[in-house]
Structure formats: structure tokens, C-alpha cells
N, C-alpha and C. Protein backbone atom coordinates (compact mmCIF):
# COMPACT_ATOMS: atom_id res chain seq x y z
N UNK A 1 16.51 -46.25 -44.13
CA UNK A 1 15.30 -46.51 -44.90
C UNK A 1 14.78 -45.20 -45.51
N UNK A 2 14.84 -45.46 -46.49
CA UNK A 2 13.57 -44.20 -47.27
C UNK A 2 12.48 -43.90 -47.06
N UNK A 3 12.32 -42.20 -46.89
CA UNK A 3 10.81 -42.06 -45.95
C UNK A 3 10.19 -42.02 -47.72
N UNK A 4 8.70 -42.72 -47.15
CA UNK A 4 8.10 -42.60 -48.84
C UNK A 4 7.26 -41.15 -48.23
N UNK A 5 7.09 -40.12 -49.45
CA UNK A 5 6.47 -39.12 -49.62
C UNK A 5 4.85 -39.48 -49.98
N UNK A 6 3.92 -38.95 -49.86
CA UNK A 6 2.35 -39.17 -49.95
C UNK A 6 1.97 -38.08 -50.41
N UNK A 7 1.35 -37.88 -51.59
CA UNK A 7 1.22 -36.76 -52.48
C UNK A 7 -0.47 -36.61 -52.44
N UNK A 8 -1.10 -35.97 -51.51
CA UNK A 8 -2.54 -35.90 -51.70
C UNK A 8 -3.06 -34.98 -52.45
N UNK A 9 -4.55 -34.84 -52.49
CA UNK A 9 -5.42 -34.29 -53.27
C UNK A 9 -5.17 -32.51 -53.15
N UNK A 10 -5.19 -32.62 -51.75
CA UNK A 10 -4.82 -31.24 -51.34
C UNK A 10 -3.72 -30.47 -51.93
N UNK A 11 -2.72 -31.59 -52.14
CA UNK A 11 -1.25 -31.12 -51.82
C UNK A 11 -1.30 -30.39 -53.15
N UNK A 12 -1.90 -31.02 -54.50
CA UNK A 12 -2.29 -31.08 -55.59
C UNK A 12 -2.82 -29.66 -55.79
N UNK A 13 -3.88 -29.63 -55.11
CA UNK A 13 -5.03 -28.21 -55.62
C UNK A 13 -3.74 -26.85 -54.53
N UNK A 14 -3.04 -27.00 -53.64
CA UNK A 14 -2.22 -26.29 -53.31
C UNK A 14 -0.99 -25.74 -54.46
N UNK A 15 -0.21 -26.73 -54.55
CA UNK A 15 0.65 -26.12 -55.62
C UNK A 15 0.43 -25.83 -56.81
N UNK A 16 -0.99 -26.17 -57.67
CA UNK A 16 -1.61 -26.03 -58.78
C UNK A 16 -1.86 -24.19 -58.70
N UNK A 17 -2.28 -24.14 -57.62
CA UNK A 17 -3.16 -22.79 -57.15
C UNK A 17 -2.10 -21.88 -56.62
N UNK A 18 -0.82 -22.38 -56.18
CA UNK A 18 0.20 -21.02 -56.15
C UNK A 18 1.00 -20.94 -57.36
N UNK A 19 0.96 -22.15 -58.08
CA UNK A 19 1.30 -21.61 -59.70
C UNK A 19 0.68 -20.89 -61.07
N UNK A 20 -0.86 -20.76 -60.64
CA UNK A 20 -1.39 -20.40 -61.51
C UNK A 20 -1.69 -18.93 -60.81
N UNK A 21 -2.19 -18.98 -59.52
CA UNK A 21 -2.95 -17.63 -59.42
C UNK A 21 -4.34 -17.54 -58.98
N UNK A 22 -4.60 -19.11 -59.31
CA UNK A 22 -6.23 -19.19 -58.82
C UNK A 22 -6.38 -19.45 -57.49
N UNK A 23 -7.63 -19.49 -56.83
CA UNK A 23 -8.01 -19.53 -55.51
C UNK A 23 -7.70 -20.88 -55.66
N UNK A 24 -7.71 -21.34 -54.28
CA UNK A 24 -7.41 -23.37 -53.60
C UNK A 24 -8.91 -23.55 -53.97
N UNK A 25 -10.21 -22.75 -53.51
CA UNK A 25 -11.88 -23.02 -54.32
C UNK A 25 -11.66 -23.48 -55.53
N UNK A 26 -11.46 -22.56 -56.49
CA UNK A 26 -11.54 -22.95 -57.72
C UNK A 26 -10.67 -24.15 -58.45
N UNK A 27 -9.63 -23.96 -58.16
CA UNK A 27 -8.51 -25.60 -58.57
C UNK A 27 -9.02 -26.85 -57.60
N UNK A 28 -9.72 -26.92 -56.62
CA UNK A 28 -10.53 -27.72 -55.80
C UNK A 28 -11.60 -28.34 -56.92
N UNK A 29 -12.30 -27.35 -57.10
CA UNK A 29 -13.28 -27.65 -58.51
C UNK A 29 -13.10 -28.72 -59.46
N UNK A 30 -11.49 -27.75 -60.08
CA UNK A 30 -11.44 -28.02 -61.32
C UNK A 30 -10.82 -29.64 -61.12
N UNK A 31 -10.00 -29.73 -59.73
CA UNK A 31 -9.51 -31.22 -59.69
C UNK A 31 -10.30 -32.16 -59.72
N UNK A 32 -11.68 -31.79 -58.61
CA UNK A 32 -12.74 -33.00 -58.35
C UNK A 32 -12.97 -32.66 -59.65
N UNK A 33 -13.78 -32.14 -60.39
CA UNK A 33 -14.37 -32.38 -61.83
C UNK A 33 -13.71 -33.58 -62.50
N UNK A 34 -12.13 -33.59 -62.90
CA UNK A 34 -11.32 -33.84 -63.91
C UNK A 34 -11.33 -35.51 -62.94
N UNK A 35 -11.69 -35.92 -61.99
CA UNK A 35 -11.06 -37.12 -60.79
C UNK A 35 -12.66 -37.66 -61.08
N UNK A 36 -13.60 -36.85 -61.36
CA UNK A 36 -14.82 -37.36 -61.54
C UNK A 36 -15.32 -38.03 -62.92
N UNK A 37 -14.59 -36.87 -63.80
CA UNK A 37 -15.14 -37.76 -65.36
C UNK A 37 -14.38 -38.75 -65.44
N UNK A 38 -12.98 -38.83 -65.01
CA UNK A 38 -11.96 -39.96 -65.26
C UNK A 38 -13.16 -41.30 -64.38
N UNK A 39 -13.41 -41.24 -63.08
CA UNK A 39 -14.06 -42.15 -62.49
C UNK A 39 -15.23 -42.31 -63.44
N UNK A 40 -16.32 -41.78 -64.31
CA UNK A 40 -17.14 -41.88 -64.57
C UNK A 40 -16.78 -42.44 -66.22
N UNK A 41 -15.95 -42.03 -66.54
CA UNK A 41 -15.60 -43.07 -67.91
C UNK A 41 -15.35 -44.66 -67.50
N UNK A 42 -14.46 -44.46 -66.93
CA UNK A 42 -13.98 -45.84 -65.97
C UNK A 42 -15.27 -46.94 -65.71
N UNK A 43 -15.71 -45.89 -65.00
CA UNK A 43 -17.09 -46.94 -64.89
C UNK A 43 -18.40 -47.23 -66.20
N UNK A 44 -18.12 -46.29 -66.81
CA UNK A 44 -18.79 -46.75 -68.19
C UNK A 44 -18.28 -47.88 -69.47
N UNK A 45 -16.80 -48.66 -69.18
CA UNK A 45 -16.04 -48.76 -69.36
C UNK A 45 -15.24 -48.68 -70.46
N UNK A 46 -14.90 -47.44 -70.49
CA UNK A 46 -14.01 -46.77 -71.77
C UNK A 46 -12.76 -46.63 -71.03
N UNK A 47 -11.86 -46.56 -71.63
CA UNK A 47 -10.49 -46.22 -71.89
C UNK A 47 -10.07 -44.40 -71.70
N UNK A 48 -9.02 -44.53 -70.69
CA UNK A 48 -8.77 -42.58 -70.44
C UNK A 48 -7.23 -43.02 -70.38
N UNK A 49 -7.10 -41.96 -71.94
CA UNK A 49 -5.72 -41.95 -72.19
C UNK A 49 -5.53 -40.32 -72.01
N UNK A 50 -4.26 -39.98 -71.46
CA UNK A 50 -3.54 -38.61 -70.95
C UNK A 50 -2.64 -38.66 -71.90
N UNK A 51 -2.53 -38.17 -72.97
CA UNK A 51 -1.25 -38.21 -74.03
C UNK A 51 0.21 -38.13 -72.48
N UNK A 52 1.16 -38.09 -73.14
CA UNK A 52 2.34 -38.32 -72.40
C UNK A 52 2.37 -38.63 -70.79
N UNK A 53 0.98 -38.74 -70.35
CA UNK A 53 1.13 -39.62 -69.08
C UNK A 53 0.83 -40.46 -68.68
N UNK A 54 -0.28 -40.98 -69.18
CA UNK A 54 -0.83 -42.78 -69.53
C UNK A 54 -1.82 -42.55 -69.86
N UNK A 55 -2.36 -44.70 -69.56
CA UNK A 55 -3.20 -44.51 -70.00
C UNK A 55 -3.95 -45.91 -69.00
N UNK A 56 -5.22 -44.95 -68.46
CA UNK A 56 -6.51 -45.90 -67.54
C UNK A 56 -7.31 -46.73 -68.18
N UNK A 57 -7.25 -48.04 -67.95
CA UNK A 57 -8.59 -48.45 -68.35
C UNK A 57 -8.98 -50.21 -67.25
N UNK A 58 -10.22 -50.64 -67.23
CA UNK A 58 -10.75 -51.28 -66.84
C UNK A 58 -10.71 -53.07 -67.64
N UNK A 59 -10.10 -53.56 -67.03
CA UNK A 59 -9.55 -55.34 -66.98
C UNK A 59 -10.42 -56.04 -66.34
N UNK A 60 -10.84 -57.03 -66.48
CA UNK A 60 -11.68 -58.42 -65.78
C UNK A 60 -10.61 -59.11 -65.45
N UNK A 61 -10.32 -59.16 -64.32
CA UNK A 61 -9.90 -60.84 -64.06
C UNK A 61 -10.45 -61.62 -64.07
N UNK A 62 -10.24 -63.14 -64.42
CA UNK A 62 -10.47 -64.79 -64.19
C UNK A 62 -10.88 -64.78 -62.80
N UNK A 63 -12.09 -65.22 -62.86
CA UNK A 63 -12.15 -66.27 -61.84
C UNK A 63 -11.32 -67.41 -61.80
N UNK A 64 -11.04 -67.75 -60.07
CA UNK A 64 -10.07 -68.71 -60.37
C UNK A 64 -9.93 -69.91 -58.79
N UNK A 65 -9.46 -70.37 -58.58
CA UNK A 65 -9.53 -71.78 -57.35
C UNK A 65 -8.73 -70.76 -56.21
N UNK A 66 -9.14 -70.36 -55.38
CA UNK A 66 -7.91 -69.99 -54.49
C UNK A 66 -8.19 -71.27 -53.03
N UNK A 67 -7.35 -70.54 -52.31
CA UNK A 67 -6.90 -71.49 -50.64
C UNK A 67 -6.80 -70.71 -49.79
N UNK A 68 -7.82 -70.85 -48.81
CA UNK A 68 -7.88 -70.14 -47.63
C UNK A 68 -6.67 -70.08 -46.43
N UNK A 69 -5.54 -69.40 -46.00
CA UNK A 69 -4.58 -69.21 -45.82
C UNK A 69 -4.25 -70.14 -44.41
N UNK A 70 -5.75 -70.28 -43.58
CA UNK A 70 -5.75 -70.32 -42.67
C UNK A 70 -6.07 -71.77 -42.06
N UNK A 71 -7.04 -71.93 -43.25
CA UNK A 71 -7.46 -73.24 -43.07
C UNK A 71 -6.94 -74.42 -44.60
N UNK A 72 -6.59 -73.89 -45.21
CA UNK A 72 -6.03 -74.63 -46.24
C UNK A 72 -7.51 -75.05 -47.43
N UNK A 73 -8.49 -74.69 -47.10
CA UNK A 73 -9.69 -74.73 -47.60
C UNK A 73 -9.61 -74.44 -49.12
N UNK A 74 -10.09 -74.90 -50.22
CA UNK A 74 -10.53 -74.31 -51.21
C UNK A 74 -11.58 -73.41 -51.57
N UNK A 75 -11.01 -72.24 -52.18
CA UNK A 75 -11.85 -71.34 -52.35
C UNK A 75 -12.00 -70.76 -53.73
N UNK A 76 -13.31 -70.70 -54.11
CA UNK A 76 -13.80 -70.10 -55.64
C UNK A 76 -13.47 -68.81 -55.05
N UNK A 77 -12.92 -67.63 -56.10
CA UNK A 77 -12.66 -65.97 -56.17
C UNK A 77 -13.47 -65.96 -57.26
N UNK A 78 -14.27 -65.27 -56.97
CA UNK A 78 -14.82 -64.70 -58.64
C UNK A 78 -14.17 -63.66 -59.48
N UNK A 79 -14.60 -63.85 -60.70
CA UNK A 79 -13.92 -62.63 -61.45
C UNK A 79 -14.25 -61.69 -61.15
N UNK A 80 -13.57 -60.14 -61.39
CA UNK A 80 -13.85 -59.00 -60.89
C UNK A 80 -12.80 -58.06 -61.75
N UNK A 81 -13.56 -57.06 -61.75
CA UNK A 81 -12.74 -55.32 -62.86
C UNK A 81 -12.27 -54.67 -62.23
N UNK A 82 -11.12 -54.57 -62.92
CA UNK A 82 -10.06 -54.01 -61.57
C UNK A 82 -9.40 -52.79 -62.88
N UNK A 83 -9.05 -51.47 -62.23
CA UNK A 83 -8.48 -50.74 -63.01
C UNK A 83 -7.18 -50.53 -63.21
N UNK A 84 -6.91 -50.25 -64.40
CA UNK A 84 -4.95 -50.89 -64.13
C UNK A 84 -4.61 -49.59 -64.86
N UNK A 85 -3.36 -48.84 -64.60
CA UNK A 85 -2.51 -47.96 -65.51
C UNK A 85 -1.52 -48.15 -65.84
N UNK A 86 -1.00 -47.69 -67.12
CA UNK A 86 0.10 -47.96 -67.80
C UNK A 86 0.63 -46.76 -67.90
N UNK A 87 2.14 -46.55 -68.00
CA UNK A 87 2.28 -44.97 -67.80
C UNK A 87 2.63 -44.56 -69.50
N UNK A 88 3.10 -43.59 -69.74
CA UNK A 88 2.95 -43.09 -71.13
C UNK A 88 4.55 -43.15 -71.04
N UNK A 89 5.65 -43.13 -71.63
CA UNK A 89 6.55 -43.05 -72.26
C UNK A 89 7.27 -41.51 -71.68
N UNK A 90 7.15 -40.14 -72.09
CA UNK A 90 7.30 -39.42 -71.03
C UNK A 90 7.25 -39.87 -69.36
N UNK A 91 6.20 -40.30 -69.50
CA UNK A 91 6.39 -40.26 -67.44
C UNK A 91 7.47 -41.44 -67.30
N UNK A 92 7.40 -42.66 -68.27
CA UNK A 92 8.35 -43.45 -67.75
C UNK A 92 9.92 -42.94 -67.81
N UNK A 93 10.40 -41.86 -68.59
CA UNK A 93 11.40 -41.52 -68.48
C UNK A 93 11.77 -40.47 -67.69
N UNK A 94 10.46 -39.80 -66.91
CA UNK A 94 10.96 -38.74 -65.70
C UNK A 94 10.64 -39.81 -64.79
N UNK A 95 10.07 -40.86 -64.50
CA UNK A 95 10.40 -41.96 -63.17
C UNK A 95 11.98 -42.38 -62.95
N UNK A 96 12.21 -42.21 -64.37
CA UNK A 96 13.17 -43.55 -64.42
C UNK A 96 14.65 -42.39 -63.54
């Protein structure tokens, strides 16, 4: 089985910060900043496109009939905004 790798925030402001030169403080900064306006467009709901790495934006789903798993019950889900990404064309060809 394939171990899956987990790429955190840290891991991020670490190798950012031994490639550039800057302190882990300052690329700490600059990450939350850049993780903050993206969240704060998001929630205003505009569209955050990354030229060649995608692109974020905010979807409504349908409300819709669901069934309670347990009891076989019918159940109303309400609609709800859910954020979806699409990757850009570059990233899909370094995934691929």
C-alpha cells in the first residue's frame, strides 16, 4: 500500500524559507496573509484564480430529499456553498 504524504502549513513556510533566505517568522506571515485573502474573497463570494494553478470559487448546492442510513427515514438536506477547485492546466500536467 502507498503511504500517502501530508503536506502541511508548516512544511510549506519551511521549505519556502530555506529557499529564499527568509526567516520561518516572516514566510509564516506572508503564508497566513495570502490563506487569508484567498479565505476572505471566498467568503465574499468572488472567484480566486492562480494563473497556471487553478482556480477557487464558491458553488451552492440543491437542496435535495435524502435517507437517513439508519433508519431509512426521509430527510430534507438543505442547500449549502461549498468551495470547489479546478486545477489550471500546468498543474494538471505536473499531476499527471
Amino acid at each position: 500500500m502507498k503511504e500517502v504524504r501530508i503536506l502541511t502549513k508548516k512544511d510549506i513556510v519551511m521549505k519556502v524559507s530555506n529557499e529564499t533566505n527568509l526567516t520561518q517568522i516572516d514566510v509564516k506571515k506572508i503564508v497566513q496573509k495570502t490563506l487569508d485573502v484567498i479565505s476572505e474573497s471566498l467568503q465574499a463570494g468572488e472567484t480566486v484564480e492562480l494563473r497556471n494553478f487553478g482556480v477557487f470559487k464558491v458553488k451552492t448546492r440543491r437542496g435535495r430529499l435524502g435517507r437517513n442510513p439508519r433508519t431509512g427515514q426521509e430527510v430534507t438536506v438543505p442547500e449549502k456553498k461549498v468551495v470547489v477547485f479546478k486545477p489550471g492546466l500546468i498543474l494538471k500536467v505536473k499531476v499527471k
